[in-house]
C-alpha atoms as a PDB file:
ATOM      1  CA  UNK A   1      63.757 117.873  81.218  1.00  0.00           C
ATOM      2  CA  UNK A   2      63.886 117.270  77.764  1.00  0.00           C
ATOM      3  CA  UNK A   3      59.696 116.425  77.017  1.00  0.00           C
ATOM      4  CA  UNK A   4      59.060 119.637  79.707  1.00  0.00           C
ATOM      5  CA  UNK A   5      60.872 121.895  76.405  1.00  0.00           C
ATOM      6  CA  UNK A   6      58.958 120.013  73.905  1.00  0.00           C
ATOM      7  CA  UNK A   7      62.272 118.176  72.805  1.00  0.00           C
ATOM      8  CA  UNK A   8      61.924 114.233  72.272  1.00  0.00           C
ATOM      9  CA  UNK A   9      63.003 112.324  75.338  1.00  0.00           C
ATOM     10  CA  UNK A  10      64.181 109.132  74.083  1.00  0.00           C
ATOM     11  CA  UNK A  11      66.563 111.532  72.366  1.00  0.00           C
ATOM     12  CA  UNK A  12      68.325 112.662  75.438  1.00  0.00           C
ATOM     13  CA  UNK A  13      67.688 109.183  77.052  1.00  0.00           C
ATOM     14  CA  UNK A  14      70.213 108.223  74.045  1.00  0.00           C
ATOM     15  CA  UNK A  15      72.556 110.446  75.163  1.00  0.00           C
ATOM     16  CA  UNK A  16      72.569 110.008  78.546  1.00  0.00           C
ATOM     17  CA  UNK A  17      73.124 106.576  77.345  1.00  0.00           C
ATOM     18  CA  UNK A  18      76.025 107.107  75.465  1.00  0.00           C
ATOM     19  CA  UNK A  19      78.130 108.587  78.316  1.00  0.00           C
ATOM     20  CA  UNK A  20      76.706 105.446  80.300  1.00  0.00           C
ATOM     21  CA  UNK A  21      78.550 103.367  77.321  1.00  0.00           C
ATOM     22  CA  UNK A  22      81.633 105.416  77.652  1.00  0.00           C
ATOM     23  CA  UNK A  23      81.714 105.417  80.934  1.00  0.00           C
ATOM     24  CA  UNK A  24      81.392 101.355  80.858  1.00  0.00           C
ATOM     25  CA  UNK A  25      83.836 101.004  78.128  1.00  0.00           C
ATOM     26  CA  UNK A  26      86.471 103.298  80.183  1.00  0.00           C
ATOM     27  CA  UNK A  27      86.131 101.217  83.351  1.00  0.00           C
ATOM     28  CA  UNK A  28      86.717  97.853  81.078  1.00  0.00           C
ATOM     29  CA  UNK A  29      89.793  99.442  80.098  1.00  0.00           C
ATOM     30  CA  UNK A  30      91.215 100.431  83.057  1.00  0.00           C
ATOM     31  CA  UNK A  31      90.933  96.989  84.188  1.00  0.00           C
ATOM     32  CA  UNK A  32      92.584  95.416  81.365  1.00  0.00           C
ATOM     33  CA  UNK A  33      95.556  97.729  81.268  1.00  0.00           C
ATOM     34  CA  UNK A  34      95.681  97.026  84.921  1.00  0.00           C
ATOM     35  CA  UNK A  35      96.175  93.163  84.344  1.00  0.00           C
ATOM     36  CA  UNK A  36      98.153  93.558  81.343  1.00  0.00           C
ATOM     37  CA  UNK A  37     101.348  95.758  82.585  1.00  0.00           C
ATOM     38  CA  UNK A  38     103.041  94.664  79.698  1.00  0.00           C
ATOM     39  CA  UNK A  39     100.564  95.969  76.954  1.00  0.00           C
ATOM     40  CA  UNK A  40      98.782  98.745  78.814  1.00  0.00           C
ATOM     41  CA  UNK A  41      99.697 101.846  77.027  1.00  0.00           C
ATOM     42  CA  UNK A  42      97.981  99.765  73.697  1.00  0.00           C
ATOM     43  CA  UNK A  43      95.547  99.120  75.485  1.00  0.00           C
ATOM     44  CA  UNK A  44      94.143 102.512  76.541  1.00  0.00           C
ATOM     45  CA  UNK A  45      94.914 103.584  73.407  1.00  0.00           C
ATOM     46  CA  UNK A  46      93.308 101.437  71.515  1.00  0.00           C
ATOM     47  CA  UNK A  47      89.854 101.807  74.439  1.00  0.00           C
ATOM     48  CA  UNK A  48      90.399 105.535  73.849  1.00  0.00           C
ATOM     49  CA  UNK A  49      89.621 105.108  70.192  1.00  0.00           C
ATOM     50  CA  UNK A  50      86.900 102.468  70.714  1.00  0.00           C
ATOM     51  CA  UNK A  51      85.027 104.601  73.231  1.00  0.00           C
ATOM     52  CA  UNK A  52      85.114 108.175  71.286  1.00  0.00           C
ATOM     53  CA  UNK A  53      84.162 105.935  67.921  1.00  0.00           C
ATOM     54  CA  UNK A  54      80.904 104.153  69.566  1.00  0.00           C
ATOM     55  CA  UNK A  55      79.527 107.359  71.015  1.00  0.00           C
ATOM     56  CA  UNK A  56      80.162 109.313  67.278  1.00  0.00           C
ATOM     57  CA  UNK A  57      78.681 106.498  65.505  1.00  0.00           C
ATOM     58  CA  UNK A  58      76.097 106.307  68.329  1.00  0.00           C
ATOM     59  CA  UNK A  59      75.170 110.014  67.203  1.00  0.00           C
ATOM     60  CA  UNK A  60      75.624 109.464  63.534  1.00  0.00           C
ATOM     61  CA  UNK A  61      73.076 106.822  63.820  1.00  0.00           C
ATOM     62  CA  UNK A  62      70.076 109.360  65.848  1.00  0.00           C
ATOM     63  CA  UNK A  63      71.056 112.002  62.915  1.00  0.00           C
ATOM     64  CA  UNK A  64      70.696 109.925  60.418  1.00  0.00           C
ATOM     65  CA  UNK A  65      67.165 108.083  61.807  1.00  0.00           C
ATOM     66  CA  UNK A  66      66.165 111.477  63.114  1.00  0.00           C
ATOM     67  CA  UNK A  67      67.489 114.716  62.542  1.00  0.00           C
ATOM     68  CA  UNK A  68      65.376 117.242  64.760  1.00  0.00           C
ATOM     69  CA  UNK A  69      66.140 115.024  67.240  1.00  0.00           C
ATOM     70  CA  UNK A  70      70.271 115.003  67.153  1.00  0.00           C
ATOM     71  CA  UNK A  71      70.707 117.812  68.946  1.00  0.00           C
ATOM     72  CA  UNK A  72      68.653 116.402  72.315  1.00  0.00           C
ATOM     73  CA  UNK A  73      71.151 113.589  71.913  1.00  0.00           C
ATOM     74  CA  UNK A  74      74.204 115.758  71.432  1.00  0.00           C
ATOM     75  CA  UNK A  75      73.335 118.228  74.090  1.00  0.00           C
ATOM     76  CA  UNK A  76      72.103 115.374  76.607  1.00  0.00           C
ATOM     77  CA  UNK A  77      75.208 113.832  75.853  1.00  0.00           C
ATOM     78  CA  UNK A  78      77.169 116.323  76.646  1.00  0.00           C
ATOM     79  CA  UNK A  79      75.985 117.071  79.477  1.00  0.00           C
ATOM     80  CA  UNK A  80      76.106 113.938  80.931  1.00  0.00           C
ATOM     81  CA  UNK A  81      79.504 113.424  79.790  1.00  0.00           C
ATOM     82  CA  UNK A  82      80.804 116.441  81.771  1.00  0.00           C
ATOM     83  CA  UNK A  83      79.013 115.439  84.970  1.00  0.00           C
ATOM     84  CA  UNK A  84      81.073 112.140  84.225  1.00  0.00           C
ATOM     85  CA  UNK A  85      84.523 114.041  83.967  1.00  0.00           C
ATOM     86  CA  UNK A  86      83.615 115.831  87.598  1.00  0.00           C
ATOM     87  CA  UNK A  87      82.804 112.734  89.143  1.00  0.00           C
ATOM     88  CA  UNK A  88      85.336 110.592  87.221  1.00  0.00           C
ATOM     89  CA  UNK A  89      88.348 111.499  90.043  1.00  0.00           C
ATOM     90  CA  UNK A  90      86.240 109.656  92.421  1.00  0.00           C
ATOM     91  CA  UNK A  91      85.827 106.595  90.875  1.00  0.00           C
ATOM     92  CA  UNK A  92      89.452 106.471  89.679  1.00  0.00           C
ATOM     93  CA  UNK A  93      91.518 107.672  92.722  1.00  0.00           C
ATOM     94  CA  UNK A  94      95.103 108.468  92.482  1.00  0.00           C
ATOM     95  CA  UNK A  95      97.242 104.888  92.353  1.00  0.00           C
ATOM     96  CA  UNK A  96      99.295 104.337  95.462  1.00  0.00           C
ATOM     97  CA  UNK A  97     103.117 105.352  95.171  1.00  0.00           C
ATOM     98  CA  UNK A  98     105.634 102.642  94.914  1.00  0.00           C
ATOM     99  CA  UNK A  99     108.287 102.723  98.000  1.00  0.00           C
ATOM    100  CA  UNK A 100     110.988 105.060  97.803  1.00  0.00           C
ATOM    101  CA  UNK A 101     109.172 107.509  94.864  1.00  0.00           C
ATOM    102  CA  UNK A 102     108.085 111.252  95.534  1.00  0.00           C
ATOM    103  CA  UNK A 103     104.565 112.001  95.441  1.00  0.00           C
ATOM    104  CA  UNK A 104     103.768 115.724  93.794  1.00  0.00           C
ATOM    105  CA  UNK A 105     101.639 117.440  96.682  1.00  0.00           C
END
């Protein structure tokens, strides 16, 4: 879409990219805080930070190499990143309830 405007389309390949990266960087958290019960609330902190730090850096870098071209990354990024967050209840679904604890409906 983005060479059909005239906008550079490695540009919003980048971005696209980056939400791939989070994406992959989320789902390697999740399963480390799921083997590590003891440490898990470090752990997805510390992923939360990692993940929102590669993608600014990732769009630091394309403004600093190329500055017309930031906002293709920033707008394809964005874009893809809130497809992600309406598909991202699908790939996570709900955990199971342990026996004898209420479920909210």
């Amino acid at each position: 879409m983005a060479a059909f405007v005239g906008q550079p389309a490695w540009a919003a390949l980048a971005g696209a990219g980056l939400a791939l990266v989070y994406w992959g960087l989320e789902a390697l958290t999740w399963r480390r805080a799921r083997d590590r019960q003891d440490l898990a609330l470090g752990v997805a902190l510390s992923g939360m930070g990692i993940r929102i730090a590669v993608v600014l850096v990732g769009l630091v870098v394309i403004g600093v190499l190329d500055r017309p071209s930031f906002p293709t990354a920033a707008l394809s990024f964005l874009v893809a990143f809130t497809l992600y967050i309406f598909v991202r209840p699908f790939t996570y679904p709900t955990a199971s309830t342990p026996a004898g604890q209420a479920r909210l409906q």
